[in-house]
N, C-alpha and C. Protein backbone atom coordinates (compact mmCIF):
# COMPACT_ATOMS: atom_id res chain seq x y z
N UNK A 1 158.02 -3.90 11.45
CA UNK A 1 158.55 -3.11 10.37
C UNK A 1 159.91 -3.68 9.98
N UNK A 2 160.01 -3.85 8.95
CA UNK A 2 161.55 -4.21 8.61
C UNK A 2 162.33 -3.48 9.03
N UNK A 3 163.83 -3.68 8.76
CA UNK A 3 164.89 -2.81 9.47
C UNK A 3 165.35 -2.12 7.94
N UNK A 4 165.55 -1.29 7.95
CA UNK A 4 165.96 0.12 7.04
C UNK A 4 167.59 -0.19 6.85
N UNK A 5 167.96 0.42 5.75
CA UNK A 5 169.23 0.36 5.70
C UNK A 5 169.85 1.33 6.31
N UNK A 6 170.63 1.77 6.70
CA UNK A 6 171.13 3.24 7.48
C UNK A 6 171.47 4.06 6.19
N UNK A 7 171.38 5.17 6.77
CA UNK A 7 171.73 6.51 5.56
C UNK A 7 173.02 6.64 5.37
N UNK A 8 173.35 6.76 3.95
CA UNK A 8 174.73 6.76 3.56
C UNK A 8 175.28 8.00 3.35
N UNK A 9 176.08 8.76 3.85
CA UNK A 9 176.87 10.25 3.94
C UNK A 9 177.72 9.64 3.50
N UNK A 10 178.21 10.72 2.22
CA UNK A 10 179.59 10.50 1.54
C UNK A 10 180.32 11.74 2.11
N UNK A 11 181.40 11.12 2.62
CA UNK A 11 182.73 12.23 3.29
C UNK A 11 183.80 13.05 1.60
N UNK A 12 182.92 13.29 0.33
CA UNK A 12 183.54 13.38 -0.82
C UNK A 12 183.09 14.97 -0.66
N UNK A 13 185.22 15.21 -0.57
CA UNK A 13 185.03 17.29 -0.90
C UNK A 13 184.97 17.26 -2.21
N UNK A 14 185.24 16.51 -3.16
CA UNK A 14 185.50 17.15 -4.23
C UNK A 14 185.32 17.98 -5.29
N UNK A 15 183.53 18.70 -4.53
CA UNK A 15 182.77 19.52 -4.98
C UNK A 15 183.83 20.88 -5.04
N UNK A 16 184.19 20.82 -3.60
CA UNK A 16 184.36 21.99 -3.80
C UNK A 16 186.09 22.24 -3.72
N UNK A 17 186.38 21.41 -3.73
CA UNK A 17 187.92 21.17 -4.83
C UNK A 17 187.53 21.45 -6.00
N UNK A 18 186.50 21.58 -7.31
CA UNK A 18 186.51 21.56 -8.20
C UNK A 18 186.56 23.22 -8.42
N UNK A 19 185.45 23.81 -7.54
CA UNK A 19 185.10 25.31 -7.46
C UNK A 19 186.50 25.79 -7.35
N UNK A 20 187.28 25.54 -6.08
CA UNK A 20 188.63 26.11 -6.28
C UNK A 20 189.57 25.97 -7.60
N UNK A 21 189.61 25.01 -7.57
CA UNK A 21 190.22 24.56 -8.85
C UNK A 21 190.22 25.60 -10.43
N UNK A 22 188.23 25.57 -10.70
CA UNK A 22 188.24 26.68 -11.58
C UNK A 22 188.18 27.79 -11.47
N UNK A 23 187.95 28.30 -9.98
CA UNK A 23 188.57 29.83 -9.91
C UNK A 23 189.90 30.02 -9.70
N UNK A 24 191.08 29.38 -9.47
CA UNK A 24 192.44 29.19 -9.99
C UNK A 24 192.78 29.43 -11.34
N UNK A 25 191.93 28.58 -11.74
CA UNK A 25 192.89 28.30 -13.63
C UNK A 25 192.18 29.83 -13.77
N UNK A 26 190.97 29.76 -13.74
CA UNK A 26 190.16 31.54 -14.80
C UNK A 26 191.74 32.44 -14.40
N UNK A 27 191.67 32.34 -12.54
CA UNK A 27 192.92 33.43 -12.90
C UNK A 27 193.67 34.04 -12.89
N UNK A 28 194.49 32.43 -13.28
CA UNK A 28 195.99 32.18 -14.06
C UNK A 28 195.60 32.28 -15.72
N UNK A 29 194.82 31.84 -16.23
CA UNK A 29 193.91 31.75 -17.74
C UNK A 29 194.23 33.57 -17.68
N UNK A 30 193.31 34.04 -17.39
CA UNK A 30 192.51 35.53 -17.22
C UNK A 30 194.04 36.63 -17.10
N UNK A 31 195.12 36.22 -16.03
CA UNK A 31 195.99 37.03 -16.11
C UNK A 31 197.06 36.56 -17.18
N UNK A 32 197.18 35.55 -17.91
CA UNK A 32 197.98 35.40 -19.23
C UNK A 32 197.26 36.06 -20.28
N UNK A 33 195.88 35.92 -20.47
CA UNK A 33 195.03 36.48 -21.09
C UNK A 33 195.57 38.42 -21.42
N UNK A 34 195.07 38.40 -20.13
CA UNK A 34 195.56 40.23 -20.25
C UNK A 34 197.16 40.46 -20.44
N UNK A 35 198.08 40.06 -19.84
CA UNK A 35 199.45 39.90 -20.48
C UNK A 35 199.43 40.04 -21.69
N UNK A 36 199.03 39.38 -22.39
CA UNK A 36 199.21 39.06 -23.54
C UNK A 36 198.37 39.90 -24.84
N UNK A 37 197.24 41.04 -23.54
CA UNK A 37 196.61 41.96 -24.36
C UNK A 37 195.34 41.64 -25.37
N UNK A 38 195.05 40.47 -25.05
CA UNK A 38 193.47 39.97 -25.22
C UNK A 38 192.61 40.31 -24.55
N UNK A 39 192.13 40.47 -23.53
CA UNK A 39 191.19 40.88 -22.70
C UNK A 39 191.59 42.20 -22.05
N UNK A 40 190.79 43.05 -21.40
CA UNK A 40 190.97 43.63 -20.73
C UNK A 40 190.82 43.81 -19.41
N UNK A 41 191.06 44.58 -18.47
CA UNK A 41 190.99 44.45 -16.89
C UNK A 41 189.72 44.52 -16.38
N UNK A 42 188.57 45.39 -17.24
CA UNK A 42 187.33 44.86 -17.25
C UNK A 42 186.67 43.38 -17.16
N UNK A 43 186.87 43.22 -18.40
CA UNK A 43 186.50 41.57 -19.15
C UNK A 43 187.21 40.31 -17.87
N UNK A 44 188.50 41.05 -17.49
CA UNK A 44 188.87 39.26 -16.57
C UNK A 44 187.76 39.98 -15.20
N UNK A 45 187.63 41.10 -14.58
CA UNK A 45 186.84 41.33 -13.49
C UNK A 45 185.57 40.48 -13.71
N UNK A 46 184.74 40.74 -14.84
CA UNK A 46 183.56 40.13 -15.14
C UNK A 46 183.81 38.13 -15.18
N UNK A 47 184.73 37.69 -15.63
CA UNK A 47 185.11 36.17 -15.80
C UNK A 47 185.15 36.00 -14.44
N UNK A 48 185.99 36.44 -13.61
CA UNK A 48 186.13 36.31 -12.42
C UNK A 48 184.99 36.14 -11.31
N UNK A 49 183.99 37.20 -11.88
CA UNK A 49 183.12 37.54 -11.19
C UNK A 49 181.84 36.31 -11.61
N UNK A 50 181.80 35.91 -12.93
CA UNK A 50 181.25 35.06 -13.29
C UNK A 50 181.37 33.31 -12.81
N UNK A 51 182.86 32.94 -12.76
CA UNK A 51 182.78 31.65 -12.33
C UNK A 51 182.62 31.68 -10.58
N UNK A 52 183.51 32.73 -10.15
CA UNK A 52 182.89 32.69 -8.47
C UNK A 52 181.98 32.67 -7.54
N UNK A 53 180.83 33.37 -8.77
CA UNK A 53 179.38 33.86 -8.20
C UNK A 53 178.23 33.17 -9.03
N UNK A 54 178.56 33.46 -10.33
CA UNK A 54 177.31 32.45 -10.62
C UNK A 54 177.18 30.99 -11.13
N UNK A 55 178.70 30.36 -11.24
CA UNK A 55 178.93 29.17 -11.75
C UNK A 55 178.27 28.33 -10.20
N UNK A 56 178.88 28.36 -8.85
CA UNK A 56 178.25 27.79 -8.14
C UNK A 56 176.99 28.29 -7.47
N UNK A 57 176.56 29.24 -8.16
CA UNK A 57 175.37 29.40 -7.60
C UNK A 57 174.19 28.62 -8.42
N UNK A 58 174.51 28.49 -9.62
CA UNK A 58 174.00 27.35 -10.55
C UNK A 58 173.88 25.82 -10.05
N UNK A 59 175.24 25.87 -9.33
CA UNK A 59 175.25 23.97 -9.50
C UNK A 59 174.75 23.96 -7.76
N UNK A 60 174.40 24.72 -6.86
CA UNK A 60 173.97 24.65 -6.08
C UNK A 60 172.08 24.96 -6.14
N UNK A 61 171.83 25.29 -7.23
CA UNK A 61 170.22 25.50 -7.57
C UNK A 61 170.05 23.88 -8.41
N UNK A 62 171.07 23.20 -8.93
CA UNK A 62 170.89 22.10 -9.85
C UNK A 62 170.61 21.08 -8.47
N UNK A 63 171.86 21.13 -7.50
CA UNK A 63 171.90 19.91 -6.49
C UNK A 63 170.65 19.96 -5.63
N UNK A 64 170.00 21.32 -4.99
CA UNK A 64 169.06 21.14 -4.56
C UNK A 64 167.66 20.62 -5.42
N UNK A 65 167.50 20.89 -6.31
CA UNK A 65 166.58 20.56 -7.02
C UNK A 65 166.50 18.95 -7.36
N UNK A 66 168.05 18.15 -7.31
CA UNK A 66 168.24 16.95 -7.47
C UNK A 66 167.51 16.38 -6.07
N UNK A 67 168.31 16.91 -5.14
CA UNK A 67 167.98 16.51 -3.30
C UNK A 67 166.30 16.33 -3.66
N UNK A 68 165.78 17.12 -4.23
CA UNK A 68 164.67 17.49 -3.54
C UNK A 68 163.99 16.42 -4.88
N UNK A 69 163.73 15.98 -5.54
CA UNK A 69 163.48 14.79 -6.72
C UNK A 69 163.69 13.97 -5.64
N UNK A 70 164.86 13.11 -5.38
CA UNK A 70 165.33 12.08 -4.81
C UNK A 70 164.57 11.81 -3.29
N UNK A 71 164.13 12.82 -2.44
CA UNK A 71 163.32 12.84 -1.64
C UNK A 71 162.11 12.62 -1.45
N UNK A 72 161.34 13.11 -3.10
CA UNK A 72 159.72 13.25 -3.54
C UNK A 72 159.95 11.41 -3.60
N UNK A 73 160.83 10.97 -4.78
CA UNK A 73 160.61 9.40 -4.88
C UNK A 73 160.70 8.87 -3.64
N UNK A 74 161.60 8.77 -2.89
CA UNK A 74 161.88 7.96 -0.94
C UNK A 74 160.26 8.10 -0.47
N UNK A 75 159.75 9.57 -0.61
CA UNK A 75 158.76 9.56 0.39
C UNK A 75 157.37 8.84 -0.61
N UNK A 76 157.59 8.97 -1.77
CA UNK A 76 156.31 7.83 -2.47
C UNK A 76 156.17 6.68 -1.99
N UNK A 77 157.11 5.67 -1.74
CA UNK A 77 157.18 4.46 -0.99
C UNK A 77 157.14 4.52 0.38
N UNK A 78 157.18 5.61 1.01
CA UNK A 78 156.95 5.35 2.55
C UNK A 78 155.38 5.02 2.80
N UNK A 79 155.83 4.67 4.39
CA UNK A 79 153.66 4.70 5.05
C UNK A 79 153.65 5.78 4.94
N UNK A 80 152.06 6.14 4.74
CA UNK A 80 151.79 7.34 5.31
C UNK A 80 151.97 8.15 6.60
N UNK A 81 152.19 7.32 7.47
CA UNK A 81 152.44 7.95 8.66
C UNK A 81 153.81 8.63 8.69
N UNK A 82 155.08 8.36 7.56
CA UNK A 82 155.94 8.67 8.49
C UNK A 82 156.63 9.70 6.80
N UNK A 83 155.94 9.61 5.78
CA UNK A 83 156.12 10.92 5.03
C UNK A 83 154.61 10.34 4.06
N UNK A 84 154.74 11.66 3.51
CA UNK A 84 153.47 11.96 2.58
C UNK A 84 153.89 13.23 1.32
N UNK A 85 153.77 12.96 0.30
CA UNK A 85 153.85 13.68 -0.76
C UNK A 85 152.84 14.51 -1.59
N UNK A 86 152.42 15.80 -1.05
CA UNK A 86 151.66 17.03 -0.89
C UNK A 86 151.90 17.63 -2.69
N UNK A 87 150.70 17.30 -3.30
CA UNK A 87 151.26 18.04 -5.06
C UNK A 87 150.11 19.25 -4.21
N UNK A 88 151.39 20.17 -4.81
CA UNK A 88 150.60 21.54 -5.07
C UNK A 88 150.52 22.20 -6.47
């Protein structure tokens, strides 16, 4: 059998440097916002509640779905013995 390349792990946080990042600005954004009497204490609860909860719950339904593509192709080129690609 040939020799395989070894698996490459990237040591990159910057995922979730980014998540922090935009739940920071929303709110610093969100409390100038209401200062300033544009929004209300409702409306930033809901923003708030929106980029914390469902912004990465999105890009974590996108990445798995990527993982899981990128896996279907690897295991097309394997032997059969050592993966197999099951359409249901």
């Amino acid at each position: 059998m040939a020799e395989q390349p070894p698996i490459i792990v990237t040591d990159n946080t910057l995922e979730g440097q980014i998540g922090t990042l935009a739940r920071y600005l929303v709110a610093a954004a969100g409390a100038f916002a209401l200062g300033k009497g544009w929004i209300d204490d409702e409306t930033l609860q809901a923003l708030t509640a929106l980029v914390t909860v469902a912004a990465p719950m999105a890009w974590g339904i996108y990445r798995t779905y990527t993982a899981k593509q990128k896996l279907i192709a690897t295991a097309q080129f394997a032997p059969n013995d050592v993966a197999q690609v099951v359409h249901k």
